[in-house]
N, C-alpha and C. Protein backbone atom coordinates (compact mmCIF):
# COMPACT_ATOMS: atom_id res chain seq x y z
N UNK A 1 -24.94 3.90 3.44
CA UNK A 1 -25.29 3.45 2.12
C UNK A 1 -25.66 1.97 2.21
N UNK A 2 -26.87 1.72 1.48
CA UNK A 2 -27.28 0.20 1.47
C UNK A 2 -27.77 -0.32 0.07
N UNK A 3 -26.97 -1.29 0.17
CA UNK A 3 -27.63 -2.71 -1.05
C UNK A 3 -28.44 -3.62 -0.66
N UNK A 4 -29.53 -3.90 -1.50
CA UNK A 4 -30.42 -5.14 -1.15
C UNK A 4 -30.56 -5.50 0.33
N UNK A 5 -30.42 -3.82 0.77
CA UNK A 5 -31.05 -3.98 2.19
C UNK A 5 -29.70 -4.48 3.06
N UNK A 6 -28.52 -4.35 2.79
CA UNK A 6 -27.40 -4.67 3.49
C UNK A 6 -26.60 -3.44 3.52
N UNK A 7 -26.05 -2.74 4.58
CA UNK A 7 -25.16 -1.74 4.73
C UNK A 7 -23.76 -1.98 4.01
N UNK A 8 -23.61 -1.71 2.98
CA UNK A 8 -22.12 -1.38 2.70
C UNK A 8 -21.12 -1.07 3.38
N UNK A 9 -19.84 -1.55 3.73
CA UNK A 9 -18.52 -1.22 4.17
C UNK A 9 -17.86 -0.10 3.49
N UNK A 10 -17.33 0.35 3.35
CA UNK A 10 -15.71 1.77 2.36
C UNK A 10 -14.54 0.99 3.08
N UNK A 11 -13.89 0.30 2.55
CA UNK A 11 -12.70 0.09 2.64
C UNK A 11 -11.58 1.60 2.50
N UNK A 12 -11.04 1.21 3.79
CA UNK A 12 -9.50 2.47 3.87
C UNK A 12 -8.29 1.91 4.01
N UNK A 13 -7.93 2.73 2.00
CA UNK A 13 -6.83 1.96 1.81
C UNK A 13 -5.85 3.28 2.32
N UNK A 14 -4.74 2.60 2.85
CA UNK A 14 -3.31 3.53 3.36
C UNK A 14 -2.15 2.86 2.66
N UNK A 15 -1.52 3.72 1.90
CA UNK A 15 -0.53 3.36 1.04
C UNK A 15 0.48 4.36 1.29
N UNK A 16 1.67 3.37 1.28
CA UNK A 16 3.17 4.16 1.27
C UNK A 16 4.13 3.94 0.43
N UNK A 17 4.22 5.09 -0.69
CA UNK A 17 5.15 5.22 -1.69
C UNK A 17 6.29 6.01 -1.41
N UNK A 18 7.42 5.82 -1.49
CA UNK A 18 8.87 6.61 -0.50
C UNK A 18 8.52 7.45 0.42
N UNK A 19 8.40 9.01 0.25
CA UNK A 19 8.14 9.55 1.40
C UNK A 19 6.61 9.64 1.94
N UNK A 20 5.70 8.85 0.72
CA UNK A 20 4.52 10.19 1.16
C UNK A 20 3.39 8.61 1.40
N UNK A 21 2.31 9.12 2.46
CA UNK A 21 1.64 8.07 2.30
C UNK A 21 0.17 8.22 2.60
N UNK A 22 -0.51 7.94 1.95
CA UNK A 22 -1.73 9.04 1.82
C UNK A 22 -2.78 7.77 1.64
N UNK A 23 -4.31 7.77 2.79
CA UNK A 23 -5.06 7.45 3.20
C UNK A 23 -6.38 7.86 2.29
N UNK A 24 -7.36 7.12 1.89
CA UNK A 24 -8.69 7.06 0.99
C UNK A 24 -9.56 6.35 0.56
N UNK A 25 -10.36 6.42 0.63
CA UNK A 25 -11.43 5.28 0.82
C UNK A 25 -11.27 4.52 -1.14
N UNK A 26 -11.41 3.08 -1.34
CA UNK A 26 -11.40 2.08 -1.64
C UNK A 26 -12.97 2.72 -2.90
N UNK A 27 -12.76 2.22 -4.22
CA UNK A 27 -13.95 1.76 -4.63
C UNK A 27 -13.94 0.84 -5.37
N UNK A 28 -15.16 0.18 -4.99
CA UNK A 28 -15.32 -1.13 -5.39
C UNK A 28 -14.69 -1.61 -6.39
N UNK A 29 -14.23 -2.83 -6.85
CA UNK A 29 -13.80 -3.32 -8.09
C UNK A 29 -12.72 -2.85 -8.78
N UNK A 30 -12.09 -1.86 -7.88
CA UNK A 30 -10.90 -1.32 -8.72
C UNK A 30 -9.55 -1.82 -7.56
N UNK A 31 -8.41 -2.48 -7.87
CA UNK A 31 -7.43 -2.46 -7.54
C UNK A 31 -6.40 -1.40 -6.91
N UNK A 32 -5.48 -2.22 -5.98
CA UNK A 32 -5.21 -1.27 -5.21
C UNK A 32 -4.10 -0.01 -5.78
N UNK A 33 -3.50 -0.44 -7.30
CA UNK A 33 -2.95 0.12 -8.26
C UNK A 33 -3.74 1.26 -8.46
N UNK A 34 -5.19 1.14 -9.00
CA UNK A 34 -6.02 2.11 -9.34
C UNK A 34 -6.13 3.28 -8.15
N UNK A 35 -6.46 2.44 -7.12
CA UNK A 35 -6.29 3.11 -6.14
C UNK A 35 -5.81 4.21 -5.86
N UNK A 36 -4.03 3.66 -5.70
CA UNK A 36 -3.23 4.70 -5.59
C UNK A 36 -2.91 5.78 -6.82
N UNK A 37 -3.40 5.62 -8.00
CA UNK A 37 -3.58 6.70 -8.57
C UNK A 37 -4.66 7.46 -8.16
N UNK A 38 -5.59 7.04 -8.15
CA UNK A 38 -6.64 8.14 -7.48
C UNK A 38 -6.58 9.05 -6.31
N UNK A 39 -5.86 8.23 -5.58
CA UNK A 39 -4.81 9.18 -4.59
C UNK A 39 -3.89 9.97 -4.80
N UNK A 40 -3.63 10.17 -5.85
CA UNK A 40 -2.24 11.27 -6.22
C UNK A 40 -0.76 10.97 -6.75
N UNK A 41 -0.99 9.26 -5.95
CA UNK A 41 0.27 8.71 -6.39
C UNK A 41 1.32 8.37 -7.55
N UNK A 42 2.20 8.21 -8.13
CA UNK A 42 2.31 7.22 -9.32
C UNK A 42 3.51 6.24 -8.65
N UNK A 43 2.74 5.25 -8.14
CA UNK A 43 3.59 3.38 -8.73
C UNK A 43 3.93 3.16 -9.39
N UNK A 44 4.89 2.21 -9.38
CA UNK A 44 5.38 1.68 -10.48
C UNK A 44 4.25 0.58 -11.09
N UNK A 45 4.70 0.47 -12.08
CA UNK A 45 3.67 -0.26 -12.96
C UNK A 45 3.84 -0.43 -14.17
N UNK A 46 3.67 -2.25 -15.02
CA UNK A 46 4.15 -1.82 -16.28
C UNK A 46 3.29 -2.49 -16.97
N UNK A 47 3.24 -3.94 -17.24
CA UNK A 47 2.24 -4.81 -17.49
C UNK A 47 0.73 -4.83 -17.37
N UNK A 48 0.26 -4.76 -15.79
CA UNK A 48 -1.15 -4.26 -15.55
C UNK A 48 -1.88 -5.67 -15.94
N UNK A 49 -1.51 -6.85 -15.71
CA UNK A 49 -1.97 -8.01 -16.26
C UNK A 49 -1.69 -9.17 -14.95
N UNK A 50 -0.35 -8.78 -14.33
CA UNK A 50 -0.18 -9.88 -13.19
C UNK A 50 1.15 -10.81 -13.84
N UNK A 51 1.63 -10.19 -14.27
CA UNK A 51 2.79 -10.74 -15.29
C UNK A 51 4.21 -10.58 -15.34
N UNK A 52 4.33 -9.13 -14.66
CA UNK A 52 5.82 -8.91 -14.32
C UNK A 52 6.65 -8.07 -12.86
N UNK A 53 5.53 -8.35 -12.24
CA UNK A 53 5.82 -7.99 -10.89
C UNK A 53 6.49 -6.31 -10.46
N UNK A 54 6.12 -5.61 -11.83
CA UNK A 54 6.87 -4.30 -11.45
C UNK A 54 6.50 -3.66 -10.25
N UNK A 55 4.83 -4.02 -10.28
CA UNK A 55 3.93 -2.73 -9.21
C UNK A 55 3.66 -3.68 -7.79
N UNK A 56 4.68 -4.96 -7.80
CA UNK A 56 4.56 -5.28 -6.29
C UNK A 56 4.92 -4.25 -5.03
N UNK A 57 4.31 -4.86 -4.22
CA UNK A 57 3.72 -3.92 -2.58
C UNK A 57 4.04 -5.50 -1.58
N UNK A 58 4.25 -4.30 -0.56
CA UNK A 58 4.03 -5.59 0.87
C UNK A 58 2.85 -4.92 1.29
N UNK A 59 1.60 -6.09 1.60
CA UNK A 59 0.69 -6.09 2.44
C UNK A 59 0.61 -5.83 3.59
N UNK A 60 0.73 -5.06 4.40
CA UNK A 60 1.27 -4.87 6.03
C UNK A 60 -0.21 -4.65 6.70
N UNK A 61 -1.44 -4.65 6.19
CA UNK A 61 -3.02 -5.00 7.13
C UNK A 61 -3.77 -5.36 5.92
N UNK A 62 -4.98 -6.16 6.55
CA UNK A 62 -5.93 -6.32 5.94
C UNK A 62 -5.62 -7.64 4.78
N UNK A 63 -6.77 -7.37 3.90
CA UNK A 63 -6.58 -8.53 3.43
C UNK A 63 -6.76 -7.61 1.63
N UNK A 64 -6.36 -8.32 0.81
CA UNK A 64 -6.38 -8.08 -0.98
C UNK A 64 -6.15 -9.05 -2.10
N UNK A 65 -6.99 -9.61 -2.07
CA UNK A 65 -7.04 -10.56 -3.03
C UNK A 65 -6.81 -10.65 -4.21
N UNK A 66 -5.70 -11.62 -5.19
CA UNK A 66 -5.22 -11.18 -6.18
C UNK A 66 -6.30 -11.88 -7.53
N UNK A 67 -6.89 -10.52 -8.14
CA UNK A 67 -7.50 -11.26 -9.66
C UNK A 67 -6.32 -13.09 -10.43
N UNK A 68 -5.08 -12.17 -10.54
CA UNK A 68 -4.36 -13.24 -11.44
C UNK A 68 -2.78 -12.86 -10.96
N UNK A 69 -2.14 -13.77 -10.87
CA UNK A 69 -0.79 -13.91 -10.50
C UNK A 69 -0.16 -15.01 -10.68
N UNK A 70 0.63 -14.45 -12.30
CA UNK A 70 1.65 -15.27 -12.94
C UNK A 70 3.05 -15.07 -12.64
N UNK A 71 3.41 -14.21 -11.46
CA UNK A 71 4.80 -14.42 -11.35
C UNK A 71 5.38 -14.59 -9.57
N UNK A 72 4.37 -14.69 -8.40
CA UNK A 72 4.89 -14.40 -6.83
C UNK A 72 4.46 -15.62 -6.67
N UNK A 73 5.81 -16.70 -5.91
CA UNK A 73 5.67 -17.60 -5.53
C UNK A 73 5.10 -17.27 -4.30
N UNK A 74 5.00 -18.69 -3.85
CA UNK A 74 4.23 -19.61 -2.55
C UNK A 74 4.96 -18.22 -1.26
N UNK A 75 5.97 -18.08 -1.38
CA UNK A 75 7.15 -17.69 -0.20
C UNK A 75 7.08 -16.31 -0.42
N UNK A 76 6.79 -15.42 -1.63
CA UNK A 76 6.63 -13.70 -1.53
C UNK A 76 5.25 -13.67 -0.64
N UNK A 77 4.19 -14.64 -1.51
CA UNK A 77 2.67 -14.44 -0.73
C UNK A 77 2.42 -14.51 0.39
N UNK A 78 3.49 -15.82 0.81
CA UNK A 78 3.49 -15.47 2.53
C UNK A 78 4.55 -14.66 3.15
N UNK A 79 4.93 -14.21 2.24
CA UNK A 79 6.05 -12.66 3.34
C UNK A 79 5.30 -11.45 3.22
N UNK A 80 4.02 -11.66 2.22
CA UNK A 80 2.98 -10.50 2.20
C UNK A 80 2.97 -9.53 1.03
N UNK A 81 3.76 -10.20 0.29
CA UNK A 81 3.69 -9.15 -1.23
C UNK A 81 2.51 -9.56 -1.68
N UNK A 82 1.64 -8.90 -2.77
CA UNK A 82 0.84 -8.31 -3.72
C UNK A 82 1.30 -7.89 -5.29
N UNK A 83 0.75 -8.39 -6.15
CA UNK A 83 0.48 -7.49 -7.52
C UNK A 83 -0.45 -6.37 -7.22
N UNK A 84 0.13 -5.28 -7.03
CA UNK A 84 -0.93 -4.19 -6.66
C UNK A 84 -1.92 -3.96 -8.22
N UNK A 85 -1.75 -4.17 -9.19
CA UNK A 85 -2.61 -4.28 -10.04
C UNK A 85 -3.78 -5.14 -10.25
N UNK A 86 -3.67 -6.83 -9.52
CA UNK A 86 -4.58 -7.12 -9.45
C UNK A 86 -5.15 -8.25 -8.06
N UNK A 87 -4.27 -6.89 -7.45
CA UNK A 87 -4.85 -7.22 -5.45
C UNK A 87 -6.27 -5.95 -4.72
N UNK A 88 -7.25 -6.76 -4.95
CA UNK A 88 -8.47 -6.03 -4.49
C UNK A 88 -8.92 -5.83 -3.19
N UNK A 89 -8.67 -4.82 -2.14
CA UNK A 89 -8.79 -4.52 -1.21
C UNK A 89 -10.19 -4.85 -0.72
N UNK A 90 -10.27 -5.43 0.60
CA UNK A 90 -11.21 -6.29 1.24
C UNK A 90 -11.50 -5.70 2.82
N UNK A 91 -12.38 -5.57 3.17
CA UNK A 91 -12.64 -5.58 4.78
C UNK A 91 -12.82 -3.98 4.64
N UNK A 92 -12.61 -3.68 6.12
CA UNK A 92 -12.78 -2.23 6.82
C UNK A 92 -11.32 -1.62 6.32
N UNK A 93 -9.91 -1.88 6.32
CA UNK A 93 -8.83 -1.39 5.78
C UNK A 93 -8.00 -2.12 5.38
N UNK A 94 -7.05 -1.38 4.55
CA UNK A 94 -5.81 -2.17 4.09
C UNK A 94 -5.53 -1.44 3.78
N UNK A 95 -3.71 -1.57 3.96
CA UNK A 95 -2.60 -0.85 4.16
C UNK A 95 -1.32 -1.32 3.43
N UNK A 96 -0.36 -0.81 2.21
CA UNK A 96 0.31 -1.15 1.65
C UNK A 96 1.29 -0.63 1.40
N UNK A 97 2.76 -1.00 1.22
CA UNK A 97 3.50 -0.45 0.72
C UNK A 97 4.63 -1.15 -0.03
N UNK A 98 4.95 0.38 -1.09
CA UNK A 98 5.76 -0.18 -2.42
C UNK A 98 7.02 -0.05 -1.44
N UNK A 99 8.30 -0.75 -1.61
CA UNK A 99 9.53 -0.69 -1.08
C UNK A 99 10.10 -0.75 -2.39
């Protein structure tokens, strides 16, 4: 698939919610929250704004950039947590999980 003459990537997101952890390609502009519903999953999740940290994840590959984040200090971001609501999956994969 190509844009303006540039090949598109599919990001593969792999997510692990207690037992089950289930692999699927990424679409654009939607979060990795969205994500994992489209996968089958249900996360936790309450806010959906970046506000109360229910639907945090550890980042364990790749990279996901957060729209807005009003509540994970300096020290969660670098131990690798995420607002999975408004952390947007980037690159060839990324891999997450709710604990």
């Amino acid at each position: 698939m190509t844009q303006n003459g540039q090949a598109l990537t599919r990001t593969q997101v792999t997510i692990r919610l207690g037992r089950r952890t289930v692999t699927g390609e990424h679409h654009p502009g939607t979060t990795v929250l969205e994500t994992a519903r489209t996968l089958g999953l249900t996360p936790p999740s309450s806010c959906e704004a970046g506000n109360c940290a229910t639907c945090m994840a550890r980042l364990e590959e790749g990279s996901a950039p957060m729209r807005a984040n009003d509540v994970l200090e300096q020290d969660d971001l670098d131990e690798g947590w995420v607002l999975t609501c408004q952390a947007v999956p980037e690159g060839p994969s990324v891999s997450v999980v709710y604990e």
